[in-house]
PDB file of N, CA and C in Angstrom:
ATOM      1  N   UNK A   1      91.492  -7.101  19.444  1.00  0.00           N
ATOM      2  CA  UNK A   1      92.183  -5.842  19.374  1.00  0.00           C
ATOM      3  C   UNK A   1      91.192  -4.756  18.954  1.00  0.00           C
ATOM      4  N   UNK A   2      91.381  -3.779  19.976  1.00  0.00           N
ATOM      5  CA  UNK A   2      90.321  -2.692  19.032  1.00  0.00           C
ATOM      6  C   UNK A   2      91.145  -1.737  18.732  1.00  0.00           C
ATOM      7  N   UNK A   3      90.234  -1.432  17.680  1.00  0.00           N
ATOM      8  CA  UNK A   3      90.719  -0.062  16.809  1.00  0.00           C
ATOM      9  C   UNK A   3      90.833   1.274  16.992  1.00  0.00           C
ATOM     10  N   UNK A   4      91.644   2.467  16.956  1.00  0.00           N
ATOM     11  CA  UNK A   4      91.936   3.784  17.186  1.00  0.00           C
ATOM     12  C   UNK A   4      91.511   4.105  16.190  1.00  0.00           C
ATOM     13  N   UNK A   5      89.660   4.641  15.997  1.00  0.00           N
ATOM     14  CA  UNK A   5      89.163   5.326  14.582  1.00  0.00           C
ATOM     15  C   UNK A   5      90.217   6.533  14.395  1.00  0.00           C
ATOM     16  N   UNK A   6      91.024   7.019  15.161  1.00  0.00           N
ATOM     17  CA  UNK A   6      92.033   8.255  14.921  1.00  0.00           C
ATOM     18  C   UNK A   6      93.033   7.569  14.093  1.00  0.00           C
ATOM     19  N   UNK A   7      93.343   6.737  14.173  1.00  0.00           N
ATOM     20  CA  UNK A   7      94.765   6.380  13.954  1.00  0.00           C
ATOM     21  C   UNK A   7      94.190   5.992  12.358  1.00  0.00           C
ATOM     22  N   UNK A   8      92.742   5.554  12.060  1.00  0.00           N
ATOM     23  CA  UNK A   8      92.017   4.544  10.802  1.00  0.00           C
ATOM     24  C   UNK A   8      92.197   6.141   9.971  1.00  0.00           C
ATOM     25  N   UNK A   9      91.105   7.171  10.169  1.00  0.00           N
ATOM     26  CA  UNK A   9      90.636   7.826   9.615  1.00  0.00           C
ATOM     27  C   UNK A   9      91.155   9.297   9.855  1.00  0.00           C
ATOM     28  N   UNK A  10      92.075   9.266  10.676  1.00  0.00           N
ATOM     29  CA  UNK A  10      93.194  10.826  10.920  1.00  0.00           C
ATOM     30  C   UNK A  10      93.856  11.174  10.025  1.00  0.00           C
ATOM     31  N   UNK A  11      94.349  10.126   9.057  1.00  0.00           N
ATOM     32  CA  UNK A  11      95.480  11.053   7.934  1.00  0.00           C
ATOM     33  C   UNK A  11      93.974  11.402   6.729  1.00  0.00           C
ATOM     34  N   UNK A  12      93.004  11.218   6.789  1.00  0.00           N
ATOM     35  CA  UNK A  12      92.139  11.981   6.343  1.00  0.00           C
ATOM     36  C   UNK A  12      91.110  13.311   6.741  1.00  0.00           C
ATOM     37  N   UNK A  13      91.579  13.278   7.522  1.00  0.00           N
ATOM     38  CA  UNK A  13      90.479  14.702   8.150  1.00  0.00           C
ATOM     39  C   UNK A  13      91.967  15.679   8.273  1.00  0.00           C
ATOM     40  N   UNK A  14      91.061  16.966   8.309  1.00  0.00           N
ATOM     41  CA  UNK A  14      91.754  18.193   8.680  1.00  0.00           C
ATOM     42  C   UNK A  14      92.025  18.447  10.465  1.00  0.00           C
ATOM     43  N   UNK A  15      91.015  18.000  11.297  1.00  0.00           N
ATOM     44  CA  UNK A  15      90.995  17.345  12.415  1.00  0.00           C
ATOM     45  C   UNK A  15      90.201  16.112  13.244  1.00  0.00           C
ATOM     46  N   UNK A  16      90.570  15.876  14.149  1.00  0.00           N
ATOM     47  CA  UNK A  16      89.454  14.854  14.343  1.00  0.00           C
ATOM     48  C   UNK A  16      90.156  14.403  16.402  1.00  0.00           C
ATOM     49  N   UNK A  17      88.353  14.289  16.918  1.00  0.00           N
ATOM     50  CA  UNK A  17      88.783  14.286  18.513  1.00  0.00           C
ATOM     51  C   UNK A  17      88.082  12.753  18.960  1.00  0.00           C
ATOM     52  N   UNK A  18      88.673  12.145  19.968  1.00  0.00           N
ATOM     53  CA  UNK A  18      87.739  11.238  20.490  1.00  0.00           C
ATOM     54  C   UNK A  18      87.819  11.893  22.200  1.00  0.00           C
ATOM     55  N   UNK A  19      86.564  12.726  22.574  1.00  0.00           N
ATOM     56  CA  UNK A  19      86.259  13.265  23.616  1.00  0.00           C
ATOM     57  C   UNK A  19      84.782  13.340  24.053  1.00  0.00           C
ATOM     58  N   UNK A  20      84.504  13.674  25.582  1.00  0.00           N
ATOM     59  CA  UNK A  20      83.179  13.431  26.058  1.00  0.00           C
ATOM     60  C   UNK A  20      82.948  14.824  25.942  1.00  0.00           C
ATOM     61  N   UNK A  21      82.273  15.012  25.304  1.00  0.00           N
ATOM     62  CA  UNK A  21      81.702  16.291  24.761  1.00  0.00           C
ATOM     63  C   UNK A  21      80.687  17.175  26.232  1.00  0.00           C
ATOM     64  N   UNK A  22      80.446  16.391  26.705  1.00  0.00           N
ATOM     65  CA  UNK A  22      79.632  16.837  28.370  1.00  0.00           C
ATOM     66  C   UNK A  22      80.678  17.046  29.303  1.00  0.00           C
ATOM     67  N   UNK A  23      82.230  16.613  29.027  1.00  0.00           N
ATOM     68  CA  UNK A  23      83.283  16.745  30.281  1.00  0.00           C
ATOM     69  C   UNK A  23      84.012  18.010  29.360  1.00  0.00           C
ATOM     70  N   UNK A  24      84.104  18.106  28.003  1.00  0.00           N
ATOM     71  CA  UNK A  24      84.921  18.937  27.545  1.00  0.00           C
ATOM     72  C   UNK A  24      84.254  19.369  26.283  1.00  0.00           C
ATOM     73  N   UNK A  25      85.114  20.771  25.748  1.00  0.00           N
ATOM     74  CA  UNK A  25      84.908  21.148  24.460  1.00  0.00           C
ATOM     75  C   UNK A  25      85.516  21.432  23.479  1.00  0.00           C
ATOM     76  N   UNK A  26      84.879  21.550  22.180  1.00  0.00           N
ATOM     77  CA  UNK A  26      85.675  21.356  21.565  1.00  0.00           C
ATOM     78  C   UNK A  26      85.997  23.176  21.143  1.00  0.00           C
ATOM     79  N   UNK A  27      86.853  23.144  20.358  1.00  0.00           N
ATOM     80  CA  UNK A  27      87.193  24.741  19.881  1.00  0.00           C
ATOM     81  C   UNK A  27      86.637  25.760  20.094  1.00  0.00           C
ATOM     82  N   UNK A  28      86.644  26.712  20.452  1.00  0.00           N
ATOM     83  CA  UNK A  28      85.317  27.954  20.157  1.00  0.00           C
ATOM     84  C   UNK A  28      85.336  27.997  18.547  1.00  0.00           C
ATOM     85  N   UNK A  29      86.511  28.184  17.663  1.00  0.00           N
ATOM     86  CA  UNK A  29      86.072  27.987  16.326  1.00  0.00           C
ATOM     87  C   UNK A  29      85.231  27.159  15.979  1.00  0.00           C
ATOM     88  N   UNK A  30      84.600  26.046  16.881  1.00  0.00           N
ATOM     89  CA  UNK A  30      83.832  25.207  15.877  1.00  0.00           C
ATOM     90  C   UNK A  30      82.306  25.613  16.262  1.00  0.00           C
ATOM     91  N   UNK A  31      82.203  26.384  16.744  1.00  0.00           N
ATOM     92  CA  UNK A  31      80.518  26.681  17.467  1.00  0.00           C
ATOM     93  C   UNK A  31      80.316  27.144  16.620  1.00  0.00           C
ATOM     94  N   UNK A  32      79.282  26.968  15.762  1.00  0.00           N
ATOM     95  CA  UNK A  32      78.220  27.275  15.038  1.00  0.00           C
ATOM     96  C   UNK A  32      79.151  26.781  13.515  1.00  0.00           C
ATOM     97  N   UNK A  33      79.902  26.220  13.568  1.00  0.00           N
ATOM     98  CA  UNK A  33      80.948  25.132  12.361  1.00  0.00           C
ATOM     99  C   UNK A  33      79.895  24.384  11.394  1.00  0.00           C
ATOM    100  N   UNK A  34      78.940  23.067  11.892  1.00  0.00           N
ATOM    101  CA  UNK A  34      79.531  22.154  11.094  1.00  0.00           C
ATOM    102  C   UNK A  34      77.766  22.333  10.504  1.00  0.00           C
ATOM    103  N   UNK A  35      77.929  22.249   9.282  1.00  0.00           N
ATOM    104  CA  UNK A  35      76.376  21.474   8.668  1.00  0.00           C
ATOM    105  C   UNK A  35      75.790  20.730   8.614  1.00  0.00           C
ATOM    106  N   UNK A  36      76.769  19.375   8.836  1.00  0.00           N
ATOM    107  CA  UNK A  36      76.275  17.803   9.243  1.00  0.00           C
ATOM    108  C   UNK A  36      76.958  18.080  10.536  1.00  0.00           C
ATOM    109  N   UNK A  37      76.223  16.792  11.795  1.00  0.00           N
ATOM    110  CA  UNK A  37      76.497  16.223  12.735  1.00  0.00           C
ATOM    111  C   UNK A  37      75.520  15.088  13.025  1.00  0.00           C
ATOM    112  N   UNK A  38      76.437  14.161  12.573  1.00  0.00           N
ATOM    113  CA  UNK A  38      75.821  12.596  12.409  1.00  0.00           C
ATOM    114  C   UNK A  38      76.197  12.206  13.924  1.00  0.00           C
ATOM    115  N   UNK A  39      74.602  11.464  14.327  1.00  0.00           N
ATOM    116  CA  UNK A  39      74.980  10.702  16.271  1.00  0.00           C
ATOM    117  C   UNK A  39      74.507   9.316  15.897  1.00  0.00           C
ATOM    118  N   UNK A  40      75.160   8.659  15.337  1.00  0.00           N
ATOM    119  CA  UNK A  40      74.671   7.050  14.931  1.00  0.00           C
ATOM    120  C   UNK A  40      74.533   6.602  15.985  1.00  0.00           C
ATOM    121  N   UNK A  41      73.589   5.949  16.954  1.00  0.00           N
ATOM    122  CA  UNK A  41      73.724   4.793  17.543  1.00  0.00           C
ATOM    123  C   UNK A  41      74.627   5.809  18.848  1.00  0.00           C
ATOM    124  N   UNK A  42      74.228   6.788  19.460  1.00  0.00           N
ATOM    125  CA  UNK A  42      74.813   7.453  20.690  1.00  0.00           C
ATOM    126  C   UNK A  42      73.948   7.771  21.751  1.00  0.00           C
ATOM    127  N   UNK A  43      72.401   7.978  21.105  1.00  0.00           N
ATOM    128  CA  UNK A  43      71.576   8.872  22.421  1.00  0.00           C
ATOM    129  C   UNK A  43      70.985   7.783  22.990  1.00  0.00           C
ATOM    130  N   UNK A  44      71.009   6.356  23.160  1.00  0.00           N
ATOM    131  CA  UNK A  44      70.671   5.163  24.050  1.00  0.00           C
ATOM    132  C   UNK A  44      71.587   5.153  25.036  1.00  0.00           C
ATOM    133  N   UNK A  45      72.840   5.606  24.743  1.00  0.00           N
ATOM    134  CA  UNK A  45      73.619   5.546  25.394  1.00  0.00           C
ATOM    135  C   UNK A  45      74.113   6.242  26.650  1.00  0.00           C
ATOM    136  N   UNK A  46      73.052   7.131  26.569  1.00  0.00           N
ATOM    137  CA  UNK A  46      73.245   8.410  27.748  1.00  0.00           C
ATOM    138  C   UNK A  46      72.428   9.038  28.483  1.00  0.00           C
ATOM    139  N   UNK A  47      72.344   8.952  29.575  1.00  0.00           N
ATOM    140  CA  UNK A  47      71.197   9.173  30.678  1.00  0.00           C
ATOM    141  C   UNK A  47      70.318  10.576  30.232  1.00  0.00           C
ATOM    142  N   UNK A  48      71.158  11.244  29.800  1.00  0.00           N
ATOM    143  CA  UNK A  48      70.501  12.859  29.324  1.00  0.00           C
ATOM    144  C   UNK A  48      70.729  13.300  27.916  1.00  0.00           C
ATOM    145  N   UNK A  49      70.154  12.329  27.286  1.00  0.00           N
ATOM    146  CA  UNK A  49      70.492  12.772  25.977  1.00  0.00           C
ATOM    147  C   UNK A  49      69.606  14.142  25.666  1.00  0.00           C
ATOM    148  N   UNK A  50      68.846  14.619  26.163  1.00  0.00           N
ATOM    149  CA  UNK A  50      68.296  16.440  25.603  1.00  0.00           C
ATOM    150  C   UNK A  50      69.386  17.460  25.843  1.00  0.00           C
ATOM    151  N   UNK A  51      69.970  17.467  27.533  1.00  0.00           N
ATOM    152  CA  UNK A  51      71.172  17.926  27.702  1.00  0.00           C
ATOM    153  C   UNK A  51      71.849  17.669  26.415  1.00  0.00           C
ATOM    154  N   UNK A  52      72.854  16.484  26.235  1.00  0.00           N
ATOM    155  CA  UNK A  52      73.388  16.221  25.063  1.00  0.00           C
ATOM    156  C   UNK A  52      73.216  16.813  23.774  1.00  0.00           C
ATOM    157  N   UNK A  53      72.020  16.990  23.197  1.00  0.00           N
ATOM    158  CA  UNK A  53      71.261  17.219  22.135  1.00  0.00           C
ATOM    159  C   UNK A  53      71.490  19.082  21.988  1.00  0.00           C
ATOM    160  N   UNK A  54      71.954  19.747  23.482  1.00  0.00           N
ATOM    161  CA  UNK A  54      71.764  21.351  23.370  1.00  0.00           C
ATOM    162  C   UNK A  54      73.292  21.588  23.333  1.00  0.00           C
ATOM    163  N   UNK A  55      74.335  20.523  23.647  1.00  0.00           N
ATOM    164  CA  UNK A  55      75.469  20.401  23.484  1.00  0.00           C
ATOM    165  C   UNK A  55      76.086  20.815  22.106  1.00  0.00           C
ATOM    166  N   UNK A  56      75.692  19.713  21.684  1.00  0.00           N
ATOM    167  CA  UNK A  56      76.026  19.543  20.181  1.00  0.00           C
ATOM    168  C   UNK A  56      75.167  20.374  19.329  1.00  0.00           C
ATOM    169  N   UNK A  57      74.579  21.221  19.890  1.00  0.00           N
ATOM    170  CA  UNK A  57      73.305  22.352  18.780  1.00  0.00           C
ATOM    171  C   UNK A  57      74.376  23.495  19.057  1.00  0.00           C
ATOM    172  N   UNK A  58      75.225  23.566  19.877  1.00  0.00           N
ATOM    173  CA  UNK A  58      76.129  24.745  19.882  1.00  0.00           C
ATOM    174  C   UNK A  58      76.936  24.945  18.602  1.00  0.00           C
ATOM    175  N   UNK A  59      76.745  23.582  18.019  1.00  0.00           N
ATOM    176  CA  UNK A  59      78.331  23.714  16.814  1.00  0.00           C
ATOM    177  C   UNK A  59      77.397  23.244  15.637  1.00  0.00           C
ATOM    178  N   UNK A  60      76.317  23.315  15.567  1.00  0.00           N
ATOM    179  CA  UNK A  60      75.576  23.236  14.276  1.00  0.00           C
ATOM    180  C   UNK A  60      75.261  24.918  13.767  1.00  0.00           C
ATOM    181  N   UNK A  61      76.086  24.727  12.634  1.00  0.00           N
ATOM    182  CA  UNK A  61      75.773  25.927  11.596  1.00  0.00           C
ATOM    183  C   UNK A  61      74.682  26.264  11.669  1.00  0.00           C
ATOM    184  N   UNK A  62      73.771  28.032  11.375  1.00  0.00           N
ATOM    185  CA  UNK A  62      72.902  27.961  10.992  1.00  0.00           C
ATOM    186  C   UNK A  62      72.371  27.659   9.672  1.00  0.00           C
ATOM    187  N   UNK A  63      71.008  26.823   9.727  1.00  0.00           N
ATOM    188  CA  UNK A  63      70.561  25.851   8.679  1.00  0.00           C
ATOM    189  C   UNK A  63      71.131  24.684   8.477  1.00  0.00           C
ATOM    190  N   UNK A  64      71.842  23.844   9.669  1.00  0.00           N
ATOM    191  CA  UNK A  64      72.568  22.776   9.547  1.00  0.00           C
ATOM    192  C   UNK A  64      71.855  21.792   9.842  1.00  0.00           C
ATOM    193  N   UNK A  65      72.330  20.599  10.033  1.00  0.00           N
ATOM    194  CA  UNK A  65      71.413  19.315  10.492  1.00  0.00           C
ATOM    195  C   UNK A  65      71.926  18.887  11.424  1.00  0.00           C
ATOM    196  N   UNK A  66      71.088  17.998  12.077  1.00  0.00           N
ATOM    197  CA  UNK A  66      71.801  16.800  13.026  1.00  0.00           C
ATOM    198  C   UNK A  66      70.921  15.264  12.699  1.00  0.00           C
ATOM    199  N   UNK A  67      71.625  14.414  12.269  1.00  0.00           N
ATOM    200  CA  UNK A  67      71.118  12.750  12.336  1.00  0.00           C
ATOM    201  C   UNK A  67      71.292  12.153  13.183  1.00  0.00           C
ATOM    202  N   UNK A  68      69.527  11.809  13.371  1.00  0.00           N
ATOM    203  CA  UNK A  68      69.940  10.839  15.047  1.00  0.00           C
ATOM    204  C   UNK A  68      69.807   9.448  14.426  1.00  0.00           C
ATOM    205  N   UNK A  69      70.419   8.472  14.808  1.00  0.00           N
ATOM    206  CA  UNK A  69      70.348   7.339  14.567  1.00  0.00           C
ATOM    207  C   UNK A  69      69.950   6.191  15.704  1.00  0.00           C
ATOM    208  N   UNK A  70      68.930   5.468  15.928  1.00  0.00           N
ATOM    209  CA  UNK A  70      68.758   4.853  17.356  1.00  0.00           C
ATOM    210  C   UNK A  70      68.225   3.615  17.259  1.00  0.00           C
ATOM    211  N   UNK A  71      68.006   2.949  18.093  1.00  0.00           N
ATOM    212  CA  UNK A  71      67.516   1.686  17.870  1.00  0.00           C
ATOM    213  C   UNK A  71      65.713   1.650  18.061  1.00  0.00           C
ATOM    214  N   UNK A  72      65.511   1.309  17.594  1.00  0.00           N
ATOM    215  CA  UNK A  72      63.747   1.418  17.941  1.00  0.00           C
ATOM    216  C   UNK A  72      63.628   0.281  18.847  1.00  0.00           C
ATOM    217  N   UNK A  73      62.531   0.243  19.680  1.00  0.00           N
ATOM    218  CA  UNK A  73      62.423  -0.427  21.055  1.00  0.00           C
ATOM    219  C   UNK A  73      61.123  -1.366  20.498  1.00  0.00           C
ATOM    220  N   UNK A  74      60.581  -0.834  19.127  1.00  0.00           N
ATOM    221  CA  UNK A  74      59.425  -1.386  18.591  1.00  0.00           C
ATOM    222  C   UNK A  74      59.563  -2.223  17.349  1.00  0.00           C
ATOM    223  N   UNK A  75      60.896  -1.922  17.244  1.00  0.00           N
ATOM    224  CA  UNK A  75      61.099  -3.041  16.252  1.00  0.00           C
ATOM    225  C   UNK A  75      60.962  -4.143  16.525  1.00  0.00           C
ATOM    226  N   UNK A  76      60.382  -5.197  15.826  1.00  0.00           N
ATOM    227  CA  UNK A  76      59.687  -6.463  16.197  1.00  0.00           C
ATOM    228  C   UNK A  76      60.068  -7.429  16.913  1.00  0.00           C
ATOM    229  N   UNK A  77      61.523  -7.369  16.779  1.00  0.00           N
ATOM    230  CA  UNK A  77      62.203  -8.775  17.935  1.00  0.00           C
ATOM    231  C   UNK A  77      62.172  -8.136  19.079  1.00  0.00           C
ATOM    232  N   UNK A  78      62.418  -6.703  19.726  1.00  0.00           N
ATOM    233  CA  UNK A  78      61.616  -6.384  20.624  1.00  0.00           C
ATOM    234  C   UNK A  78      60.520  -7.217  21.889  1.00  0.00           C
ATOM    235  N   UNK A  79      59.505  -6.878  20.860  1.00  0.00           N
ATOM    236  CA  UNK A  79      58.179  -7.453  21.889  1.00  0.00           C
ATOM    237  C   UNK A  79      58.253  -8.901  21.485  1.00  0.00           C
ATOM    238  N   UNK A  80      58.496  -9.355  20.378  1.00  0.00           N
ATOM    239  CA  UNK A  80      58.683 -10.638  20.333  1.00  0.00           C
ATOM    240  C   UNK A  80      59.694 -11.598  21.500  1.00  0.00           C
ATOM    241  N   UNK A  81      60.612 -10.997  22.062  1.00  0.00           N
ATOM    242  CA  UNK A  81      61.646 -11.610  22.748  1.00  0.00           C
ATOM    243  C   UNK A  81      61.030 -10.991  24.574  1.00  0.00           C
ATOM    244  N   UNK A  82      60.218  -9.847  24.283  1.00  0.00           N
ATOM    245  CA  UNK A  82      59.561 -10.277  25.788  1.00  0.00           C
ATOM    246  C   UNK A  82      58.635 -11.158  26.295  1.00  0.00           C
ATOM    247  N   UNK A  83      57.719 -11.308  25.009  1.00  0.00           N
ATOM    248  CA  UNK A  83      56.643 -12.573  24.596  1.00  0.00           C
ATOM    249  C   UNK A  83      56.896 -13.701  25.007  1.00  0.00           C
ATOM    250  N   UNK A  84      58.600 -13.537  24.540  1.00  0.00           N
ATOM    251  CA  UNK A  84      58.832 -15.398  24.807  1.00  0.00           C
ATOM    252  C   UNK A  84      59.680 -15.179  25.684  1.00  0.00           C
ATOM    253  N   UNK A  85      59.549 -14.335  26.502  1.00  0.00           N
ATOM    254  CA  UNK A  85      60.583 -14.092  28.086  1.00  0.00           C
ATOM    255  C   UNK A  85      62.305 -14.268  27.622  1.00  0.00           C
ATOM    256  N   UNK A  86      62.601 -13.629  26.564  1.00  0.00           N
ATOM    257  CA  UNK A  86      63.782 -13.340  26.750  1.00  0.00           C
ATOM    258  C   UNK A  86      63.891 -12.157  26.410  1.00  0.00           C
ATOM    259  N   UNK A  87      65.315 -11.634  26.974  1.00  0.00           N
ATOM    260  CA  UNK A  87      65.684 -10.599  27.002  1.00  0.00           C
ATOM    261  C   UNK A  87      67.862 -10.502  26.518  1.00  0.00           C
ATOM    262  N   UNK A  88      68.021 -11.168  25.270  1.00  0.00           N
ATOM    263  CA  UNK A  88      69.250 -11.322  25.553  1.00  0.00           C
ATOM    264  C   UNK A  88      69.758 -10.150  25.169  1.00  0.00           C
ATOM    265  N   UNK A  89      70.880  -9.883  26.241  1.00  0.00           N
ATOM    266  CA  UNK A  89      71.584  -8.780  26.362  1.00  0.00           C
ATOM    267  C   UNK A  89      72.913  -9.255  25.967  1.00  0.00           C
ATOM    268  N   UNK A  90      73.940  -8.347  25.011  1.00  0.00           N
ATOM    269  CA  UNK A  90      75.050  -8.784  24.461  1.00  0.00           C
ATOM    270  C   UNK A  90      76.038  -7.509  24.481  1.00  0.00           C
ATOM    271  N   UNK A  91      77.392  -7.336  23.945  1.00  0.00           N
ATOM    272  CA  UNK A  91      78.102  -6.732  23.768  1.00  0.00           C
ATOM    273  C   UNK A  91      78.396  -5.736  22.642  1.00  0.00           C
ATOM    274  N   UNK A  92      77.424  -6.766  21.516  1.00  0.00           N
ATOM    275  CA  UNK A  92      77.284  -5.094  20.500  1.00  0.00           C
ATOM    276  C   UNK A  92      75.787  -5.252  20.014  1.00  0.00           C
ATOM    277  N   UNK A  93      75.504  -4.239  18.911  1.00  0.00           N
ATOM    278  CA  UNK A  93      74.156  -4.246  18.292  1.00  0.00           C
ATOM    279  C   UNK A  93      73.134  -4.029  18.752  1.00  0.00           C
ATOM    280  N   UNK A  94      71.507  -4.253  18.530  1.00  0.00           N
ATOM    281  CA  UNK A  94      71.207  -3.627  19.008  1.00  0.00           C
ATOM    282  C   UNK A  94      70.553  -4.004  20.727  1.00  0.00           C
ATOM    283  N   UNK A  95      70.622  -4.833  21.073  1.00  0.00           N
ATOM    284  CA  UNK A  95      70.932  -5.298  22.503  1.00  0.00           C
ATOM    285  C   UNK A  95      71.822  -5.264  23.464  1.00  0.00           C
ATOM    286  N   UNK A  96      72.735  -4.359  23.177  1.00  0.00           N
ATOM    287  CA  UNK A  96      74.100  -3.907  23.291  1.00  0.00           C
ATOM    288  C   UNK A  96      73.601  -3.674  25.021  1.00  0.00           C
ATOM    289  N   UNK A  97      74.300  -4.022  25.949  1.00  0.00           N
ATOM    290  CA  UNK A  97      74.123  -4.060  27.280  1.00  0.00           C
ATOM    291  C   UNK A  97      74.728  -2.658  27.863  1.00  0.00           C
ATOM    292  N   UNK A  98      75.048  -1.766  26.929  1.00  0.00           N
ATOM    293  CA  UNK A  98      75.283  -0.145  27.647  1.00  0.00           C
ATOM    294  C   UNK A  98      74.232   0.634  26.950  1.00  0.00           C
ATOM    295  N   UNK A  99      73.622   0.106  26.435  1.00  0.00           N
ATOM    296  CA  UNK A  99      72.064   0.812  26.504  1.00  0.00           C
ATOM    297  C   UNK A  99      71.535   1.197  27.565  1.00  0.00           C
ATOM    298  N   UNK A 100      71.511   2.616  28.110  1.00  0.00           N
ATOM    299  CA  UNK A 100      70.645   2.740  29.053  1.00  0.00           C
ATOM    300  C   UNK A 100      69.056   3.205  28.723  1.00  0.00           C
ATOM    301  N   UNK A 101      68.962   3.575  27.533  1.00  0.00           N
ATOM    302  CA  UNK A 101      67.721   4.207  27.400  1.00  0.00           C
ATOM    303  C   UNK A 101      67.457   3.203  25.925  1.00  0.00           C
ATOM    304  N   UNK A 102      65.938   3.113  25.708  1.00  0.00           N
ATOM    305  CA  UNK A 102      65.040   2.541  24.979  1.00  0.00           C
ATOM    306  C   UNK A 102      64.493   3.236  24.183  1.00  0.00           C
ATOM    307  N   UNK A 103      64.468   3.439  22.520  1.00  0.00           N
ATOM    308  CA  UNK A 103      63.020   4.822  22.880  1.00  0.00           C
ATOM    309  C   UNK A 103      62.251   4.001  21.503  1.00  0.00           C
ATOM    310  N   UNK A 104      60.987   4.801  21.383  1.00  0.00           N
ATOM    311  CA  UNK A 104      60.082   4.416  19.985  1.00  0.00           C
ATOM    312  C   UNK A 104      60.364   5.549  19.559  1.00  0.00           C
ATOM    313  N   UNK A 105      59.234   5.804  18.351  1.00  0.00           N
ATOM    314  CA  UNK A 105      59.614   6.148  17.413  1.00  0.00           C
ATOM    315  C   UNK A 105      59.006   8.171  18.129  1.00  0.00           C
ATOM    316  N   UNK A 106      58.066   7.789  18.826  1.00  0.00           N
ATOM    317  CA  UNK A 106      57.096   8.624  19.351  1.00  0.00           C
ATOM    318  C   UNK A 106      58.399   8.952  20.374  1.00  0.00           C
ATOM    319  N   UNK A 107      59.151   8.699  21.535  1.00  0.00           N
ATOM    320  CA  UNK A 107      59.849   8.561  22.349  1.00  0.00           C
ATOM    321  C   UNK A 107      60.793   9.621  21.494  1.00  0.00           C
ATOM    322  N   UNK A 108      61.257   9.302  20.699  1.00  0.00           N
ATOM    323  CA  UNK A 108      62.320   9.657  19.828  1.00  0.00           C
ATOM    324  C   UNK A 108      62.373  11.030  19.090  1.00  0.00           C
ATOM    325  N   UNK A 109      60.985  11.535  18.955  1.00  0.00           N
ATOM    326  CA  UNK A 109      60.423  12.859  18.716  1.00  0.00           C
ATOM    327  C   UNK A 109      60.546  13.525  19.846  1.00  0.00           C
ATOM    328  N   UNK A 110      60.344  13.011  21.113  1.00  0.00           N
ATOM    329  CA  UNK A 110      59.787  14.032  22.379  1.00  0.00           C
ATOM    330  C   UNK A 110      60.863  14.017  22.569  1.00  0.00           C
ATOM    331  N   UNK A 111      62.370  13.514  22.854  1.00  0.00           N
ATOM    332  CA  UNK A 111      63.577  13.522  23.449  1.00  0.00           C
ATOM    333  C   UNK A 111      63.955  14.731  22.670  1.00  0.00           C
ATOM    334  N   UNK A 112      63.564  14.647  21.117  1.00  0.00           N
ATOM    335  CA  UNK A 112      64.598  15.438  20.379  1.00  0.00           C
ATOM    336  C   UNK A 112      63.279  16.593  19.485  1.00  0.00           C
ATOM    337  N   UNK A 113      63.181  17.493  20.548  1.00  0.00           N
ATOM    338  CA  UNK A 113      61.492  17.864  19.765  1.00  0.00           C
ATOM    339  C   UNK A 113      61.752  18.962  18.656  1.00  0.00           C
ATOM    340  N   UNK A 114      62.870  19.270  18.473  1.00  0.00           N
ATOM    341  CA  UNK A 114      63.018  20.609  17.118  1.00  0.00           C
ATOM    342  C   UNK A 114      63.363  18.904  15.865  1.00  0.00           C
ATOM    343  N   UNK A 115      63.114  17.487  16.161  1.00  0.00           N
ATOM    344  CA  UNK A 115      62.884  16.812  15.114  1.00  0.00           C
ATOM    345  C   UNK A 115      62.171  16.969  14.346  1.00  0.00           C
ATOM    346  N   UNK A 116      62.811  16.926  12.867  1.00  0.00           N
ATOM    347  CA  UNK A 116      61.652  16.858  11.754  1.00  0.00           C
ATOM    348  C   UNK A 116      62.013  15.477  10.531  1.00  0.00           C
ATOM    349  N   UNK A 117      60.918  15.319  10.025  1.00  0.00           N
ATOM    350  CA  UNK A 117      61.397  14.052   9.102  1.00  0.00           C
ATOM    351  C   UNK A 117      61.598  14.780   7.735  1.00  0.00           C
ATOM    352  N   UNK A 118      62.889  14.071   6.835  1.00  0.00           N
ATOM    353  CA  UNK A 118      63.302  14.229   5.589  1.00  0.00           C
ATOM    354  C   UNK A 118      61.889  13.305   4.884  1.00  0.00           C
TER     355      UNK A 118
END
């Protein structure tokens, strides 16, 4: 059974959307809104994540942030599992088989280049 994070975490927010932010938008009140905008584990997921990235810069406050969260392609089981010719692909984590994109750490700067490190 999966879960409706709306239905988990809705009687706590003031609002809350589950929408494709590239097919639709959200409020004009919220452009230039929020100070955080956390993307855990989202920009592997999407053929154009820079597009994406100028999306979601519409509704970041000025002086706000955005956290990217991603899988590193260099993390060690990585090259270790091409080494030994596998490649297992699964349904969640970080081998998650709707991964379309890979990135390092270097990769991960150039996609998202107004990045800076805390």
């Amino acid at each position: 059974m999966e879960i409706n994070p709306s239905e988990v975490i809705g009687p706590y927010l003031e609002e809350n959307w589950q929408i494709d932010l590239t097919k639709e938008e959200l409020p004009e009140k919220y452009k230039g809104f929020f100070n955080w905008v956390i993307l855990h584990d989202v920009l592997e997921h999407l053929y154009n994540p820079l597009k994406f990235l100028g999306i979601i810069n519409q509704y970041v406050a000025k002086g706000g942030r955005v956290v990217i969260v991603c899988p590193n392609a260099q993390y060690w089981e990585v090259p270790y599992a091409l080494l030994t010719g596998n490649w297992p692909l699964g349904k969640h984590g970080f081998w998650n088989e709707d991964h379309v994109r890979w990135f390092t750490f270097k990769e991960a700067l150039h996609t998202c280049p107004l990045a800076s490190l805390l």
